[in-house]
PDB file of N, CA and C in Angstrom:
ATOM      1  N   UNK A   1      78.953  66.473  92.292  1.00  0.00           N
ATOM      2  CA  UNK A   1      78.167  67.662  92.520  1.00  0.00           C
ATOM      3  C   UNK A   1      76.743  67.401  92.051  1.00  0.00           C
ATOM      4  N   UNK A   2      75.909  67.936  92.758  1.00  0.00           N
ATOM      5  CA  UNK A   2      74.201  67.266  92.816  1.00  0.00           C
ATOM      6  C   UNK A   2      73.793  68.575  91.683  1.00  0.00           C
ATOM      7  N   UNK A   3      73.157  68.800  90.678  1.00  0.00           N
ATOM      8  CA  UNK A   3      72.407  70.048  90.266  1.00  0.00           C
ATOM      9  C   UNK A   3      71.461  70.071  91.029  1.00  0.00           C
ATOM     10  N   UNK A   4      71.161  71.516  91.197  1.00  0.00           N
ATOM     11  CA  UNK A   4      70.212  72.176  92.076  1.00  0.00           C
ATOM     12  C   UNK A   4      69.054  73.033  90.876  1.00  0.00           C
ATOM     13  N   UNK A   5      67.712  72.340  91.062  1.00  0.00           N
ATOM     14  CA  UNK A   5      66.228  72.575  90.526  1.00  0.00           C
ATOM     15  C   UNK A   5      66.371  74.146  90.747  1.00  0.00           C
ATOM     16  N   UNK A   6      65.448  74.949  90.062  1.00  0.00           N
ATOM     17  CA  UNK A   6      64.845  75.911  90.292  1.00  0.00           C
ATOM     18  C   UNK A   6      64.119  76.049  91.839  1.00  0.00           C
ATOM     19  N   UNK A   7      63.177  74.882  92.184  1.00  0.00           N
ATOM     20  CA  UNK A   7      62.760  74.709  93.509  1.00  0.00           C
ATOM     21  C   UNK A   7      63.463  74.747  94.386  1.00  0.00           C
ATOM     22  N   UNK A   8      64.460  74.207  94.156  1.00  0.00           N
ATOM     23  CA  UNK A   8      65.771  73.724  95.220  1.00  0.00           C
ATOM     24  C   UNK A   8      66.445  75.193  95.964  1.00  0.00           C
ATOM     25  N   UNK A   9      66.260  76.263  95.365  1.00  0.00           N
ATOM     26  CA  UNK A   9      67.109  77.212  95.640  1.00  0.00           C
ATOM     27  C   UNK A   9      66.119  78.190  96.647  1.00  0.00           C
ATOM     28  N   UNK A  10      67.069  78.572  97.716  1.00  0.00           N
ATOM     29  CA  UNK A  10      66.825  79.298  98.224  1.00  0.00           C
ATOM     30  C   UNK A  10      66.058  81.109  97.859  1.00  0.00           C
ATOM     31  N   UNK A  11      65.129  81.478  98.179  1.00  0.00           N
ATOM     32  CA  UNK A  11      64.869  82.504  97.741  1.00  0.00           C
ATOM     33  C   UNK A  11      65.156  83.933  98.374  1.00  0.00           C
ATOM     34  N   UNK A  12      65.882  83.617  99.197  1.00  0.00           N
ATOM     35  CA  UNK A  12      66.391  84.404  99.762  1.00  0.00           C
ATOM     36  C   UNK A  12      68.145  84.845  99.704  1.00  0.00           C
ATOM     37  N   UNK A  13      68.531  83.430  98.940  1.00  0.00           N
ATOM     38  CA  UNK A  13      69.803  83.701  97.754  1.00  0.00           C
ATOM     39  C   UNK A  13      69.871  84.871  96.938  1.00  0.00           C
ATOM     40  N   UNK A  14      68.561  84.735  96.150  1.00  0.00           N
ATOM     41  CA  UNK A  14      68.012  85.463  94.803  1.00  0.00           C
ATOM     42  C   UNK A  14      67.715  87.139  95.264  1.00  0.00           C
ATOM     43  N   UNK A  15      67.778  87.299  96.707  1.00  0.00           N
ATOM     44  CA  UNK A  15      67.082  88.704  97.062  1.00  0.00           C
ATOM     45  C   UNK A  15      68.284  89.470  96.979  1.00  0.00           C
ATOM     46  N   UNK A  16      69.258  89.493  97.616  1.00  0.00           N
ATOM     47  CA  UNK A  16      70.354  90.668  97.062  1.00  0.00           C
ATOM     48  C   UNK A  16      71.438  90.152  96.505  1.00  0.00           C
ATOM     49  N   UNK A  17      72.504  90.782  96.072  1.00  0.00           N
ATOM     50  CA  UNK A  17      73.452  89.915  95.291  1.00  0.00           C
ATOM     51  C   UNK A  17      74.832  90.683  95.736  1.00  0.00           C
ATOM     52  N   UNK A  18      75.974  90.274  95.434  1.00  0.00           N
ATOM     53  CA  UNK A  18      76.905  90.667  95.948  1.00  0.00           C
ATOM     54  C   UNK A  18      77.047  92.358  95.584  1.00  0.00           C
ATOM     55  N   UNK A  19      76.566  93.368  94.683  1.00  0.00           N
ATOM     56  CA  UNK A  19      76.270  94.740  94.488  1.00  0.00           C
ATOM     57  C   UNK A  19      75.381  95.177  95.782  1.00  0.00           C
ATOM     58  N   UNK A  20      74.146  94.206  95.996  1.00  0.00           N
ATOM     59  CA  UNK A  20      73.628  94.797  97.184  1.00  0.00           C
ATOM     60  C   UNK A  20      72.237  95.113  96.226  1.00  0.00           C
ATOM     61  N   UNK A  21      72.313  94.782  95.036  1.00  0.00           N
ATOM     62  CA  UNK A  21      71.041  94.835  94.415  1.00  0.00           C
ATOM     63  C   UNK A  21      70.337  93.634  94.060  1.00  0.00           C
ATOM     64  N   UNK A  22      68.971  93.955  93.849  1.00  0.00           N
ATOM     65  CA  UNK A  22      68.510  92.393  93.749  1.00  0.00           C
ATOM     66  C   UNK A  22      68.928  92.209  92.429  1.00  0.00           C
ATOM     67  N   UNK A  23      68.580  90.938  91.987  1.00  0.00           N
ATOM     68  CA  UNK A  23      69.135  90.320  90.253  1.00  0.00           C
ATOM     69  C   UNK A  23      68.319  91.121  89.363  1.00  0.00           C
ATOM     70  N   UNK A  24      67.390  91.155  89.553  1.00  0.00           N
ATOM     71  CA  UNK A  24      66.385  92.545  88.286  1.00  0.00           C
ATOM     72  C   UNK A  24      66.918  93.848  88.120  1.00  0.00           C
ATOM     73  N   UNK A  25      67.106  93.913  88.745  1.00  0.00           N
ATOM     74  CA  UNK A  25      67.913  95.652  89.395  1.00  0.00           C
ATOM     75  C   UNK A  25      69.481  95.221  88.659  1.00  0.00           C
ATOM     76  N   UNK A  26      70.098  94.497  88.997  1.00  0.00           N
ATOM     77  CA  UNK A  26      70.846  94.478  88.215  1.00  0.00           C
ATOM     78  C   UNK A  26      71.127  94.225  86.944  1.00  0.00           C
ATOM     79  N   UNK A  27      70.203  93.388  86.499  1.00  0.00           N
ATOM     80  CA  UNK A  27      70.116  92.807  84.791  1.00  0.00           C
ATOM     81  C   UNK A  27      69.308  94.477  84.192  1.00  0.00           C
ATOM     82  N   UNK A  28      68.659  94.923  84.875  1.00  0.00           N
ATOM     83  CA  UNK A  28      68.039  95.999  83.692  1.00  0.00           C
ATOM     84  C   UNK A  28      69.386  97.538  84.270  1.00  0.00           C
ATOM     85  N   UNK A  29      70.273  96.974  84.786  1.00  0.00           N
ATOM     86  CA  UNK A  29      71.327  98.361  85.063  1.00  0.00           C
ATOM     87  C   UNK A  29      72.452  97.987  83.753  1.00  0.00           C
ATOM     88  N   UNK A  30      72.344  96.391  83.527  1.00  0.00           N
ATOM     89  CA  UNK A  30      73.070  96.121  82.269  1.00  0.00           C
ATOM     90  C   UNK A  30      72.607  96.273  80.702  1.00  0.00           C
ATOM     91  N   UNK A  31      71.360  96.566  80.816  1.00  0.00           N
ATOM     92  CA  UNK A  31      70.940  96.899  79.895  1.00  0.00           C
ATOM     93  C   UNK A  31      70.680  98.039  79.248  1.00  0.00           C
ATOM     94  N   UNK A  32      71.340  98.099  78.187  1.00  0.00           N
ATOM     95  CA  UNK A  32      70.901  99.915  77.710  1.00  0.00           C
ATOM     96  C   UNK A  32      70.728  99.995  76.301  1.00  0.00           C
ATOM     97  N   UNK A  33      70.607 101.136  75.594  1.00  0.00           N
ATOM     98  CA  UNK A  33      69.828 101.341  74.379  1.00  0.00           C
ATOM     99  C   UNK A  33      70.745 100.718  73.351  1.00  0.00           C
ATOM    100  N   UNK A  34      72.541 100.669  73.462  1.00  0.00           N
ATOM    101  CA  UNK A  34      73.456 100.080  72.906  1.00  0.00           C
ATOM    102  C   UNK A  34      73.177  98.617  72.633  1.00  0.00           C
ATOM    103  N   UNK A  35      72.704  98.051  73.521  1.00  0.00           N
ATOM    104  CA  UNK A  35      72.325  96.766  73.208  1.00  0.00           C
ATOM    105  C   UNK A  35      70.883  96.240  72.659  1.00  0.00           C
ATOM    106  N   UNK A  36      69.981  97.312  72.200  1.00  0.00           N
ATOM    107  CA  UNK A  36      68.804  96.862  71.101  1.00  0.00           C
ATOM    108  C   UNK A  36      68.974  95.983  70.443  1.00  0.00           C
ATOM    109  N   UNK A  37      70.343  95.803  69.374  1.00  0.00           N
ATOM    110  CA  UNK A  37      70.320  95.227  68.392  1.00  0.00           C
ATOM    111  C   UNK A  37      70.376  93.391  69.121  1.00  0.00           C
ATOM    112  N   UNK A  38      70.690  93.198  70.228  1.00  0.00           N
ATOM    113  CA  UNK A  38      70.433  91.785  70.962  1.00  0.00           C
ATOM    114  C   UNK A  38      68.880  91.605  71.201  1.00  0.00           C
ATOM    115  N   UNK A  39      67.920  92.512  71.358  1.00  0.00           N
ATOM    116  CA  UNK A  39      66.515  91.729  71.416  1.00  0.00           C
ATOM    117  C   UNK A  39      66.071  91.521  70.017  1.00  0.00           C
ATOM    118  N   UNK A  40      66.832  92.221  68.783  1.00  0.00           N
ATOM    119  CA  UNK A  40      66.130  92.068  67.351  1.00  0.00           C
ATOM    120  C   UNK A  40      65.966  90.911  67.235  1.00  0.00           C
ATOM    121  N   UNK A  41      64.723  89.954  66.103  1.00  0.00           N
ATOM    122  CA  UNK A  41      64.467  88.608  66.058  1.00  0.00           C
ATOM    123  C   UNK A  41      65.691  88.894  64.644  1.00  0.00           C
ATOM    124  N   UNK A  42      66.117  87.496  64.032  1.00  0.00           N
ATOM    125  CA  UNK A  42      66.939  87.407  63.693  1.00  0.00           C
ATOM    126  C   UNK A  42      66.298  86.383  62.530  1.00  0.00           C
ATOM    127  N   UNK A  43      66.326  86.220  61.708  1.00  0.00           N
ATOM    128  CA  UNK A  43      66.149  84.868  60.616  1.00  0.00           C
ATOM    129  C   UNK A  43      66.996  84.360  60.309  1.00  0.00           C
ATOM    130  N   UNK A  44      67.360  83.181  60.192  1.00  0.00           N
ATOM    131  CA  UNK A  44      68.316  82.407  59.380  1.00  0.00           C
ATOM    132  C   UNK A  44      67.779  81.292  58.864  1.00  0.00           C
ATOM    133  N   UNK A  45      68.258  81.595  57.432  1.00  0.00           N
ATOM    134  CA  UNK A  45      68.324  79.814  56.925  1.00  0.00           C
ATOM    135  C   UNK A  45      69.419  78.755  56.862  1.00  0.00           C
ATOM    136  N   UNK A  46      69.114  77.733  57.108  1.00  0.00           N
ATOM    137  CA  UNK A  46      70.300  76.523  57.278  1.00  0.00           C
ATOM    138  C   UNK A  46      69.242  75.364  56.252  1.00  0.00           C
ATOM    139  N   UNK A  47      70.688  74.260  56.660  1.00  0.00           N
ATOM    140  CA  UNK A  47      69.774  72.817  56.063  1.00  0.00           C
ATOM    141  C   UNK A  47      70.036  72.162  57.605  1.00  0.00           C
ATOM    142  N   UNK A  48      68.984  71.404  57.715  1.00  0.00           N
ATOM    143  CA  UNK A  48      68.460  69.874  58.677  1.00  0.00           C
ATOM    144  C   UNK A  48      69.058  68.885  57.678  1.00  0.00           C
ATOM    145  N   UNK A  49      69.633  68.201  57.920  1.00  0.00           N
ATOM    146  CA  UNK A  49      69.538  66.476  57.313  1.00  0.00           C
ATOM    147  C   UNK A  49      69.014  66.908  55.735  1.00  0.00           C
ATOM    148  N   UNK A  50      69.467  67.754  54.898  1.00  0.00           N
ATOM    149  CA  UNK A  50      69.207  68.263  53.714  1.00  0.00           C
ATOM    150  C   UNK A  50      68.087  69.186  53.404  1.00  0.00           C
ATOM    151  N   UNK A  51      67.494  69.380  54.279  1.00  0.00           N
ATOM    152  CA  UNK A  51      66.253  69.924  54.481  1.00  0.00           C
ATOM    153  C   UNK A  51      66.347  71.220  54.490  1.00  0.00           C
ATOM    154  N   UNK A  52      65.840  72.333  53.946  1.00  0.00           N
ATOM    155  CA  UNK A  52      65.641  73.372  54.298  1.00  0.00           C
ATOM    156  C   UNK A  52      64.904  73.992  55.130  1.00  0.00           C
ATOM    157  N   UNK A  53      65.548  74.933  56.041  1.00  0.00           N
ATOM    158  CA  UNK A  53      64.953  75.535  57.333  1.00  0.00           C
ATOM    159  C   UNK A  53      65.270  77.052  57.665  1.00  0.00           C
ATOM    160  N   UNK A  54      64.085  77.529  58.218  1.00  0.00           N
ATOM    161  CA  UNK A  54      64.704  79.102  58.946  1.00  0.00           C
ATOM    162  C   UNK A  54      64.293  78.970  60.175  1.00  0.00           C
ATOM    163  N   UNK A  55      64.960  79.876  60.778  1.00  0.00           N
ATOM    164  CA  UNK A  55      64.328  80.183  62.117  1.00  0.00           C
ATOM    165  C   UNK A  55      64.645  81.236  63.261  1.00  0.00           C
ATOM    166  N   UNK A  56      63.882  81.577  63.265  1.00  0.00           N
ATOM    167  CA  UNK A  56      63.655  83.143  64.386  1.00  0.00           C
ATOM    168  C   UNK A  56      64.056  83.095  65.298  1.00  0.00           C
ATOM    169  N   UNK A  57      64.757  84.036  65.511  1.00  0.00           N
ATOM    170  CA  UNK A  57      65.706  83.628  67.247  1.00  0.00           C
ATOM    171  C   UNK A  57      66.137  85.043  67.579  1.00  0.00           C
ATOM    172  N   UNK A  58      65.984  86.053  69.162  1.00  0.00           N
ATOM    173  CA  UNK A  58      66.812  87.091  69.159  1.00  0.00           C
ATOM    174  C   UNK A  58      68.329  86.821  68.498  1.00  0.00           C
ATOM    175  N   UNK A  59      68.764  88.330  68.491  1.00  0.00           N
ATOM    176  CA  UNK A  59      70.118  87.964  67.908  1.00  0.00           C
ATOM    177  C   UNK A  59      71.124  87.544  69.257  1.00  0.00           C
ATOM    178  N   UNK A  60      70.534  87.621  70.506  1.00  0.00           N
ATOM    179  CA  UNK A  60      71.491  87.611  72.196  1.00  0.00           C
ATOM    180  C   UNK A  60      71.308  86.183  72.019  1.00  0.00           C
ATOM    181  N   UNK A  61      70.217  84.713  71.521  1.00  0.00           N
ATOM    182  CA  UNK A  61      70.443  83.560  71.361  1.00  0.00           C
ATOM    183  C   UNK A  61      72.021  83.226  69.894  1.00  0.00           C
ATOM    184  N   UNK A  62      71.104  84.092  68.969  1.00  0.00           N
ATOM    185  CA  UNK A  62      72.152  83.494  67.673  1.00  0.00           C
ATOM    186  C   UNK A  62      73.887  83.848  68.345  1.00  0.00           C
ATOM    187  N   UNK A  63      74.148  84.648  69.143  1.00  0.00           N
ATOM    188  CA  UNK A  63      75.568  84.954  69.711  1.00  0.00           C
ATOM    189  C   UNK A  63      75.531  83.917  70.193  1.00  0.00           C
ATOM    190  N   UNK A  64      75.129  83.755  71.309  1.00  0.00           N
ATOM    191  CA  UNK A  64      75.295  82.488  72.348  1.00  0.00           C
ATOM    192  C   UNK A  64      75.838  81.023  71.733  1.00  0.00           C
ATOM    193  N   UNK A  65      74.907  80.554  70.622  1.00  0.00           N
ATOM    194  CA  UNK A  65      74.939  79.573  69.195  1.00  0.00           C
ATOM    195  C   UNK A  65      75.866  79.710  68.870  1.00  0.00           C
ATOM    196  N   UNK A  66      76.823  80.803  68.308  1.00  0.00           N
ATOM    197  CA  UNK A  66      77.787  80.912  67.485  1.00  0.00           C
ATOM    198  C   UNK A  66      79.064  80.470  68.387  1.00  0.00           C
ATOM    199  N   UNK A  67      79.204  81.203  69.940  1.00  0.00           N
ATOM    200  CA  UNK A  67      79.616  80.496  70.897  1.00  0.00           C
ATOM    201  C   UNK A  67      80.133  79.138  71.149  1.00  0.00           C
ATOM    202  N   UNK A  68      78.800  78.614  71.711  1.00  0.00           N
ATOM    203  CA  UNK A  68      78.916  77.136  71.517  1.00  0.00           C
ATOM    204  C   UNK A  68      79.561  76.495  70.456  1.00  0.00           C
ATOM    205  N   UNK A  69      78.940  76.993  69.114  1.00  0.00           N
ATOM    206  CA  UNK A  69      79.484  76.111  68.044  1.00  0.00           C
ATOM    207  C   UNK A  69      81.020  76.402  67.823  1.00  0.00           C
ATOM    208  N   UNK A  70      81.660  77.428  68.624  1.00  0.00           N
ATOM    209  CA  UNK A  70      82.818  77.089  68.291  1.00  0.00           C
ATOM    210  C   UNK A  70      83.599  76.457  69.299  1.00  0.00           C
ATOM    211  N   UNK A  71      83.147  76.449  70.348  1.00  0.00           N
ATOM    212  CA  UNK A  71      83.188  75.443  71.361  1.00  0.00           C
ATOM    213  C   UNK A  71      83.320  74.356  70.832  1.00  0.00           C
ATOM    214  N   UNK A  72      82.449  73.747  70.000  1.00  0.00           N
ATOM    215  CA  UNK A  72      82.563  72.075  69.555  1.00  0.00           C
ATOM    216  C   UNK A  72      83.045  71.893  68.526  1.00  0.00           C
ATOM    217  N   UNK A  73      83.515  73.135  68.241  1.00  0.00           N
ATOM    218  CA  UNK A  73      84.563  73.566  66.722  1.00  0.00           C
ATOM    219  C   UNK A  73      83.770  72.668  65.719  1.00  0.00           C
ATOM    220  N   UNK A  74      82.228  73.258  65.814  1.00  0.00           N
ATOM    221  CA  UNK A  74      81.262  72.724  64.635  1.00  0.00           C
ATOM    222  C   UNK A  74      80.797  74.538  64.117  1.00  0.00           C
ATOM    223  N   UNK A  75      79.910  74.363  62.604  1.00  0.00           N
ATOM    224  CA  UNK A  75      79.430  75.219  62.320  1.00  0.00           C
ATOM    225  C   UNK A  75      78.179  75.898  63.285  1.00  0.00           C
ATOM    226  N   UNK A  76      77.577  76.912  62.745  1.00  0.00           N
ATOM    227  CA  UNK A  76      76.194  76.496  63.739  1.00  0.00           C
ATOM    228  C   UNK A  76      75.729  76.030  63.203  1.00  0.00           C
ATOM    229  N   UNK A  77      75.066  76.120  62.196  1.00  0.00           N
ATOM    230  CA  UNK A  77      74.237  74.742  61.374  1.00  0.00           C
ATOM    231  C   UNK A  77      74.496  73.419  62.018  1.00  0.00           C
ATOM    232  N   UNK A  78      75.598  72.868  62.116  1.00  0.00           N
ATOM    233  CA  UNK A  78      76.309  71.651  62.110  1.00  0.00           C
ATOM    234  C   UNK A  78      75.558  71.639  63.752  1.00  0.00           C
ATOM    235  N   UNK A  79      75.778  72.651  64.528  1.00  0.00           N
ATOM    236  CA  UNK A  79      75.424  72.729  65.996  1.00  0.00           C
ATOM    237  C   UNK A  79      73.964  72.371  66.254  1.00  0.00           C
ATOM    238  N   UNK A  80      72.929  73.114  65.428  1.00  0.00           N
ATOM    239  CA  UNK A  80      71.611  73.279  65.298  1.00  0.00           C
ATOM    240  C   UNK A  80      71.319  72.119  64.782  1.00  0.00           C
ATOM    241  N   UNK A  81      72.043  71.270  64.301  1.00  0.00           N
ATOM    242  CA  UNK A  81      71.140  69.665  64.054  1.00  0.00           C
ATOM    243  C   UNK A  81      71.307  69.322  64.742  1.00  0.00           C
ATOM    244  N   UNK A  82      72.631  68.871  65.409  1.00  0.00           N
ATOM    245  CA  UNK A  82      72.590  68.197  66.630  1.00  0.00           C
ATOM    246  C   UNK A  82      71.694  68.495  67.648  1.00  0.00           C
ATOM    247  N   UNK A  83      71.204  69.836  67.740  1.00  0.00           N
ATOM    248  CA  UNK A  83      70.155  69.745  68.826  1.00  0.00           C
ATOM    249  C   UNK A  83      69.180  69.424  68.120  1.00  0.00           C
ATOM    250  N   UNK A  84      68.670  69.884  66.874  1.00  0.00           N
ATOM    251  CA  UNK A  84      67.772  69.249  66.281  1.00  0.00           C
ATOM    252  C   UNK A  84      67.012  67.619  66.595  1.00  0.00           C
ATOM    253  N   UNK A  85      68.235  66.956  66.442  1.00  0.00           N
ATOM    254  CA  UNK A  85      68.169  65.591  66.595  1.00  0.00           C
ATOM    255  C   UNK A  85      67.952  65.316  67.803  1.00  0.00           C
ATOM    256  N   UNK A  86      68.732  66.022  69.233  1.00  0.00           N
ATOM    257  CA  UNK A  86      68.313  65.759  70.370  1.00  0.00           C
ATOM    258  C   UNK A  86      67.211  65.855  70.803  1.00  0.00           C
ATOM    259  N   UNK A  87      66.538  66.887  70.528  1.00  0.00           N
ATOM    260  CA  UNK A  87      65.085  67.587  70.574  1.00  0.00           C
ATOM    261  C   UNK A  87      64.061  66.285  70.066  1.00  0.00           C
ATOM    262  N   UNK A  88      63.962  66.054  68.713  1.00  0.00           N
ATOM    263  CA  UNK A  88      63.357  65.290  68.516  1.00  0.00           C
ATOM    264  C   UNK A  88      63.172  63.837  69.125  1.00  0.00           C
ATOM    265  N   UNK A  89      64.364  63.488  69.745  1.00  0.00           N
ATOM    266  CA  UNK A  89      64.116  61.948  70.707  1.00  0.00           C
ATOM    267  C   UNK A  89      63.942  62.166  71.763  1.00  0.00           C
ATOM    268  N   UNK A  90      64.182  63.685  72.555  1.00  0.00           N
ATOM    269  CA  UNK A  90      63.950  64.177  74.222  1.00  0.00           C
ATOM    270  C   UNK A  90      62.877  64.670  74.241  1.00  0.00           C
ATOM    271  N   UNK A  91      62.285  65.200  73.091  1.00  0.00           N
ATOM    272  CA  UNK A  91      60.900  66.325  74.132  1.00  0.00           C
ATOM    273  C   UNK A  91      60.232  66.361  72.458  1.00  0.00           C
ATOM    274  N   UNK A  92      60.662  66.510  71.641  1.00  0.00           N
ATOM    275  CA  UNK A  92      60.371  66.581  70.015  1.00  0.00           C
ATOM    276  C   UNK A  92      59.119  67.868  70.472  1.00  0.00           C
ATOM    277  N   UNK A  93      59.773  68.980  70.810  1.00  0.00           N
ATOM    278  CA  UNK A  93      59.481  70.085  71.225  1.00  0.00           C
ATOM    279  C   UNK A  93      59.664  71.353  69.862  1.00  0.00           C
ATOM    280  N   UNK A  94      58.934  72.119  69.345  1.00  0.00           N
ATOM    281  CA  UNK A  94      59.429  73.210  68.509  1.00  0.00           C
ATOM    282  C   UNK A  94      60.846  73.949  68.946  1.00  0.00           C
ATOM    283  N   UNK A  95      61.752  73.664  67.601  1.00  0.00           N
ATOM    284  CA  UNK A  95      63.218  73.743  67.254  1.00  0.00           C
ATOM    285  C   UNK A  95      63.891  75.329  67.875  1.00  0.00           C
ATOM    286  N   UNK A  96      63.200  76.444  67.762  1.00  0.00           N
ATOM    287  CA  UNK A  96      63.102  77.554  68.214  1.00  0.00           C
ATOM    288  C   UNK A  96      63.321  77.326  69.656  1.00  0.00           C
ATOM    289  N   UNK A  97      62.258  76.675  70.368  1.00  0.00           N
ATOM    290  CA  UNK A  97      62.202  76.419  72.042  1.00  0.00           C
ATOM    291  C   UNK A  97      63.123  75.833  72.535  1.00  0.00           C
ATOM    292  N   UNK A  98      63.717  74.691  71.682  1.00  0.00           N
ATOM    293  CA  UNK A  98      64.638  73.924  72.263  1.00  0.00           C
ATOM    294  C   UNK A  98      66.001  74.587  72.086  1.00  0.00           C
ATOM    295  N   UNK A  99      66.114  75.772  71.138  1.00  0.00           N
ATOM    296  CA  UNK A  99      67.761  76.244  71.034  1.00  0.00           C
ATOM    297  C   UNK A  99      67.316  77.533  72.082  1.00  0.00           C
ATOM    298  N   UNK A 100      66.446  78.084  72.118  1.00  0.00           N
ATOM    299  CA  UNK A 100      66.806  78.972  73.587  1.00  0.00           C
ATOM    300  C   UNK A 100      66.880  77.876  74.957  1.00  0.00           C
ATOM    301  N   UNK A 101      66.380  77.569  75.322  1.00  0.00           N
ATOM    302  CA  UNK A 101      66.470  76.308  76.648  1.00  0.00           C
ATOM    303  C   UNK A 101      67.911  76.473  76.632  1.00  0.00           C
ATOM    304  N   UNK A 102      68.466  75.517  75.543  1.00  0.00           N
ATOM    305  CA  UNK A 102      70.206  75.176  74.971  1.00  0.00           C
ATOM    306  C   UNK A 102      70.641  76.284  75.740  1.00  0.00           C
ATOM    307  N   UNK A 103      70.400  77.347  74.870  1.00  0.00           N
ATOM    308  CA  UNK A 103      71.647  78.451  75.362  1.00  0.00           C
ATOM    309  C   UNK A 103      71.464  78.888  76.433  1.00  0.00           C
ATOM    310  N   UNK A 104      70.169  78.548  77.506  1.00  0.00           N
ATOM    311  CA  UNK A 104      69.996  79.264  78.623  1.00  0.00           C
ATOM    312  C   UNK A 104      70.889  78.526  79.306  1.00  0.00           C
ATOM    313  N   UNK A 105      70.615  77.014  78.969  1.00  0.00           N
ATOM    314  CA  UNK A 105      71.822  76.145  80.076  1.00  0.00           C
ATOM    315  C   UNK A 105      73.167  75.882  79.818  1.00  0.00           C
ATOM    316  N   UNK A 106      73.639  76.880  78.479  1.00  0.00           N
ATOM    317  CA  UNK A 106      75.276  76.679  78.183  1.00  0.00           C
ATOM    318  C   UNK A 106      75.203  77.408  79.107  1.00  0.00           C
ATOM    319  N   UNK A 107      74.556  78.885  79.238  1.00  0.00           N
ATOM    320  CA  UNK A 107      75.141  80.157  80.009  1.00  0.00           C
ATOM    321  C   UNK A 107      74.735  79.790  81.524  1.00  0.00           C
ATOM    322  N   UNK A 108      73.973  78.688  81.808  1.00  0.00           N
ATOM    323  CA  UNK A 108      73.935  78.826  83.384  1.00  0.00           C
ATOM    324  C   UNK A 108      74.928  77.419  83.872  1.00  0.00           C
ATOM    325  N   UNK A 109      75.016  76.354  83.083  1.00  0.00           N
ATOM    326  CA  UNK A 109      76.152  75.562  83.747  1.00  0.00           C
ATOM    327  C   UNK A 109      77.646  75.759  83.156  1.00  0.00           C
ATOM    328  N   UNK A 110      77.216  75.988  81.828  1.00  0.00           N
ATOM    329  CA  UNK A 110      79.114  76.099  81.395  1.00  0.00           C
ATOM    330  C   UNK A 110      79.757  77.477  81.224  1.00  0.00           C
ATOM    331  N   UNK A 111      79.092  78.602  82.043  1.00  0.00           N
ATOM    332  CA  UNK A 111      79.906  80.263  81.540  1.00  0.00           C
ATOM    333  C   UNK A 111      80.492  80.495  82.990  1.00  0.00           C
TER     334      UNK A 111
END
């Protein structure tokens, strides 16, 4: 199976969806005041490689994280270095950026 780019896709896929609404229309019909507490930023501290660290993340990423990490039946900490470490030899991109990316592409190739 080939992955398909952002470019790659038809945009006329993206215009209605099996409801008959477009995808905006539907993501803000899922959204309601019950779920505030998912855009709150969130702090946590962990250790890096002994290191002490925090870092700001909605709380709809830190779910996603907690997810995964039990997926790999690691902690999240334990989860968050490993990307840590990936990050730093792929893109050595700010740690924040690289765990939303993460969870955007657990939830778009593996959910």
């Amino acid at each position: 199976m080939n992955a398909t780019s952002a470019t790659d896709v038809d945009s006329n896929d993206l215009d209605v969806g099996v409801s008959g609404q477009k995808p905006l229309d539907r993501l803000f019909g899922l959204c309601n005041v019950d779920q505030q507490a998912e855009f709150e930023p969130e702090r946590r501290s962990l250790r890096i490689h002994g290191h002490s660290t925090t870092i700001r993340l909605e709380r709809a990423y830190w779910t996603v994280l907690e997810i995964l990490a039990g997926e790999e039946d690691l902690t999240v900490a334990a989860l968050v270095t490993r990307i840590h470490d990936h990050c730093q030899t792929a893109n050595e991109k700010n740690l924040a950026s690289c765990l939303r990316v993460v969870c955007l592409k657990f939830i778009n190739i593996c959910t």
